[in-house]
Protein backbone atom coordinates (compact mmCIF):
# COMPACT_ATOMS: atom_id res chain seq x y z
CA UNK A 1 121.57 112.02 97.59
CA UNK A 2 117.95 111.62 96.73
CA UNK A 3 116.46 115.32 95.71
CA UNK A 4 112.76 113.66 97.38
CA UNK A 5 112.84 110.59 99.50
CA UNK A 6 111.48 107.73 97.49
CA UNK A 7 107.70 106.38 98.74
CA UNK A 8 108.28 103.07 101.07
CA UNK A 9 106.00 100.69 100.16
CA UNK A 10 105.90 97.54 102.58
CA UNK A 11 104.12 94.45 102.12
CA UNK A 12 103.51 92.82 104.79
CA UNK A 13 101.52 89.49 105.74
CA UNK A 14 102.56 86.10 107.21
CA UNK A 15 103.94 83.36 105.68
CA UNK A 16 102.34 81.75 102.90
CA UNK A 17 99.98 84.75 102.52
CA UNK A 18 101.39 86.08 98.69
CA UNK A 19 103.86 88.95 99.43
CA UNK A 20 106.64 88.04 97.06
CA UNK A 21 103.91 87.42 94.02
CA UNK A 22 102.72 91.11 95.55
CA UNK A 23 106.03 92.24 95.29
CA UNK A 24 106.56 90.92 91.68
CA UNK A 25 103.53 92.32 90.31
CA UNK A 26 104.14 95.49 92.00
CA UNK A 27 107.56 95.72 90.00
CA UNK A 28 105.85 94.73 86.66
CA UNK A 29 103.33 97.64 87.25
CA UNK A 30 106.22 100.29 88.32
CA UNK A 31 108.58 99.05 85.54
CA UNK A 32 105.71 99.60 83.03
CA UNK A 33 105.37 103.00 84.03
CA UNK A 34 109.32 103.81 84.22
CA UNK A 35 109.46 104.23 87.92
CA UNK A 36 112.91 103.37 89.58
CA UNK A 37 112.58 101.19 92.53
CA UNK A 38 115.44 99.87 95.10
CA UNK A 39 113.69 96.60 96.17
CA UNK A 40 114.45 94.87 100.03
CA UNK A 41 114.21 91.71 100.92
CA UNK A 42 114.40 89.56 103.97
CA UNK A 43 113.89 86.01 104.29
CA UNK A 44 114.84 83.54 106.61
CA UNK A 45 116.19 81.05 104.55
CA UNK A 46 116.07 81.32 100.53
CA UNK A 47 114.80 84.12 99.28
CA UNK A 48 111.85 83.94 97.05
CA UNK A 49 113.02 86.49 93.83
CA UNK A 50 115.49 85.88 91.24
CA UNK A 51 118.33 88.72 91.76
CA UNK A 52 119.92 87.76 88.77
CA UNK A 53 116.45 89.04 86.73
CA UNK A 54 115.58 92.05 88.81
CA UNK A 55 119.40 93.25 87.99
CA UNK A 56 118.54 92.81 84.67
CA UNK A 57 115.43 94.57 84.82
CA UNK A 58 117.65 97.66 86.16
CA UNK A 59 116.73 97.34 90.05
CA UNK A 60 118.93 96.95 92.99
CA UNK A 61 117.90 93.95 95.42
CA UNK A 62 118.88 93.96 98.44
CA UNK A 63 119.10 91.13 100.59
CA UNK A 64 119.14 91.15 104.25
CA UNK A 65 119.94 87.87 106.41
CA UNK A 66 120.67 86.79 109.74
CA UNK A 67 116.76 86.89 110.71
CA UNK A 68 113.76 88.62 111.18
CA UNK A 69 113.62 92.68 110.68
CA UNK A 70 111.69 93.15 113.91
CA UNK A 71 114.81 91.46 116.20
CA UNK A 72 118.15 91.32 114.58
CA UNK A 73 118.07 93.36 111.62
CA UNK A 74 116.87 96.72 112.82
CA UNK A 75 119.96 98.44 112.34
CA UNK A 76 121.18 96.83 109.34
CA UNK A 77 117.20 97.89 107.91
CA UNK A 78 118.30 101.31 108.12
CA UNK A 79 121.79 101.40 107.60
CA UNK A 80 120.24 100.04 103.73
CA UNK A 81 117.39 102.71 103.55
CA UNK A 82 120.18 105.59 104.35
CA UNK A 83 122.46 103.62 101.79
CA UNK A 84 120.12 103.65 99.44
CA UNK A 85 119.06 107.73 100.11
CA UNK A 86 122.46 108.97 99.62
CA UNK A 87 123.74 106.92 96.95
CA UNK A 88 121.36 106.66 94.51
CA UNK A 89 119.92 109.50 92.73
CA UNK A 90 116.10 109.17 91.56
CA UNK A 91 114.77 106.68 93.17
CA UNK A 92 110.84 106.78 93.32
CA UNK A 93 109.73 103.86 95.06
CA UNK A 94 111.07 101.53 97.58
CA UNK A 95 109.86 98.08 98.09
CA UNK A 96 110.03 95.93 101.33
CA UNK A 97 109.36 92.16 101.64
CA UNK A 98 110.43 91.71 105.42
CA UNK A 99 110.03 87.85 106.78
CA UNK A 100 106.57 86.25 107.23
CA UNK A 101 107.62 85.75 110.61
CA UNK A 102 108.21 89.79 111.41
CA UNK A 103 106.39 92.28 113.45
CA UNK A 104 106.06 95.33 111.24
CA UNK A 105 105.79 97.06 114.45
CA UNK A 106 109.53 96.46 114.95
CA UNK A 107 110.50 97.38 111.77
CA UNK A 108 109.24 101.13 112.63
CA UNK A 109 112.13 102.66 113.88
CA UNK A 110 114.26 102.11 111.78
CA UNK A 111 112.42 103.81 108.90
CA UNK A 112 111.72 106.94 110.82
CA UNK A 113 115.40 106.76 111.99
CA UNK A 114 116.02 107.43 107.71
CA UNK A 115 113.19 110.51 108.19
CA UNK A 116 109.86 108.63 107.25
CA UNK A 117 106.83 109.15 109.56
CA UNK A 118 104.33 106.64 110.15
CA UNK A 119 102.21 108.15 107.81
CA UNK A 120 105.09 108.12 105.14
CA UNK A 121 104.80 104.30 105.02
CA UNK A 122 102.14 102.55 102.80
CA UNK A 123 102.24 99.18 104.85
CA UNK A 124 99.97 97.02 102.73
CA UNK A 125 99.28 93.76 104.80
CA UNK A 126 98.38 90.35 102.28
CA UNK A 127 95.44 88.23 103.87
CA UNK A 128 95.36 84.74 103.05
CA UNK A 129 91.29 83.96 103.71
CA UNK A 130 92.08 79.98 103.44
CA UNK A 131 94.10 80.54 107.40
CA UNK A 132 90.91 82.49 108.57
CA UNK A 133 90.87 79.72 111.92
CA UNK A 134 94.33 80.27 112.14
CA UNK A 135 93.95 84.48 111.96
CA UNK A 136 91.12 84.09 114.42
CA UNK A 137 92.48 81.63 117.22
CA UNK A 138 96.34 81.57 116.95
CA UNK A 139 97.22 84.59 115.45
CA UNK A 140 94.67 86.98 116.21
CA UNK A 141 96.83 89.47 118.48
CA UNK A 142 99.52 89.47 116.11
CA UNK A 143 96.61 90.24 113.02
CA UNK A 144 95.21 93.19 115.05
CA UNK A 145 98.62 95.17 115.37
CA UNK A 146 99.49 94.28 111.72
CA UNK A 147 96.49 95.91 110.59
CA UNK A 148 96.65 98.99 112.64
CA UNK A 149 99.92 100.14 110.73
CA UNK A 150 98.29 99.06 107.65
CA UNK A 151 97.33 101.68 105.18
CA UNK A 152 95.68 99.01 102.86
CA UNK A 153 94.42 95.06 103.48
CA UNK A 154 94.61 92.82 100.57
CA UNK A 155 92.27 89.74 100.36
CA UNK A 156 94.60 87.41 97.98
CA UNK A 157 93.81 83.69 96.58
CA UNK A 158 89.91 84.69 96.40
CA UNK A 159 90.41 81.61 93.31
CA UNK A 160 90.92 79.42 95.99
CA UNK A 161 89.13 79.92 98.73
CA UNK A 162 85.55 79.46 98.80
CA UNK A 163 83.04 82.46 99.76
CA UNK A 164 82.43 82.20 103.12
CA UNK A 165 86.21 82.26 103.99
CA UNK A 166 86.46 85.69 102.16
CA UNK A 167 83.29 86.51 103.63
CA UNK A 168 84.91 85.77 107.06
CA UNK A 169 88.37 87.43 106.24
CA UNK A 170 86.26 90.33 105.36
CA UNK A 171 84.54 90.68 108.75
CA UNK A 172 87.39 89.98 110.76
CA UNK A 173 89.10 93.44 108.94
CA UNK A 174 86.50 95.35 109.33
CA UNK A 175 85.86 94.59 112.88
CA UNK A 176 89.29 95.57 113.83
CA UNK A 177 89.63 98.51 111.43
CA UNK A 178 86.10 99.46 109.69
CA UNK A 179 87.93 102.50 107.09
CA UNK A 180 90.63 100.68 105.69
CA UNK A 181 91.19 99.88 102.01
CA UNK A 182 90.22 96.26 101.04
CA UNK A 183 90.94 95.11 97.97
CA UNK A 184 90.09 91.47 97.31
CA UNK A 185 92.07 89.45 94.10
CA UNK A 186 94.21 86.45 93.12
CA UNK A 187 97.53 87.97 92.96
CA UNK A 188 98.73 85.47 91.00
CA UNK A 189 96.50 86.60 88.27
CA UNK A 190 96.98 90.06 88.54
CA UNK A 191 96.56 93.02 90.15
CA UNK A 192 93.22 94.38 90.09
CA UNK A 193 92.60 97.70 88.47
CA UNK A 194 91.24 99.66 91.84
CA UNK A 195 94.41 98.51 93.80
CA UNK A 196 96.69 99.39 90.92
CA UNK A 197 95.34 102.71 91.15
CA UNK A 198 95.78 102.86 94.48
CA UNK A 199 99.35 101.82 93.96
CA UNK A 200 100.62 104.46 91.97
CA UNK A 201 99.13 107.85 92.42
């Protein structure tokens, strides 16, 4: 069993908005720096990350179907994180890609059923400024709980979309949470120094 529960790092965002590039880059960074990482993923439908290569690169992926985390999967979500605590020594990090289409608020329990608090949990939530509209008139009840169990917002595709769209994305954090970490980049491109920091500390 793990000596010190690994950190849970979740990315979370909705679909389209660059969590599997976040998760990818995150990995790079962690492998550079010799960190073992268990990596979860659920997707309805394919999912976005080559097993095959992260099993070469030494990390465990595992994959959880059937549906969103926030509905169906609750239980299996932490019948893996217990799995993963008691049967693999030394792991420092794990990393959670649950569906676009979750409610991070749902995936809660079942991470402080495995001992995590709230607090525990760096939720880091990917905003895609080019849906701002979308954010503001569709989604905007489902944007404000996302961000208050965020620990960190990241702006992504700031190569794409033009300034007043960040601008916006911006101001629509800030009005619903003014203290929280923004970190604005193309995560394509790279993670930015600041949020690497951030990242591993």
């Amino acid at each position: 069993m793990c000596e010190k529960k690994p950190e849970i790092i979740l990315f979370t965002g909705f679909l389209g908005s660059g969590k599997t590039t976040m998760l990818l880059k995150t990995i790079e960074l962690l492998a550079a720096g010799n960190k073992k990482c268990a990596i979860i993923v659920n997707e309805i439908g394919e999912v976005g990350i080559d097993n095959r290569q992260m099993r070469k690169l030494g990390y465990d992926v595992l994959d959880l179907f059937g549906g969103c985390v926030c509905c169906t999967l609750k239980v299996t979500l932490e019948a893996t994180i217990n799995h993963l605590l008691t049967e693999y020594d030394g792991i420092d990090y794990i990393l959670f890609e649950p569906s676009g289409m979750a409610d991070p608020a749902g995936m809660y329990p079942s991470m402080e059923n495995c001992g995590y608090t709230p607090e525990d949990i760096r939720n880091v939530f990917i905003f895609d400024p080019l849906r701002v509209d979308l954010y503001r008139v569709r989604l905007n009840s489902l944007l404000k709980s996302s961000l208050e169990l965020a620990r960190a917002v990241v702006i992504n595709k700031i190569d794409e979309a033009p300034e007043h769209a960040v601008r916006e994305a911006e101001g629509m954090i800030r009005n619903l949470d003014g203290r929280i970490p923004v970190f604005k980049m193309d995560v394509s491109a790279g993670l930015t120094p600041a949020f690497k920091t951030y990242l591993v500390r």
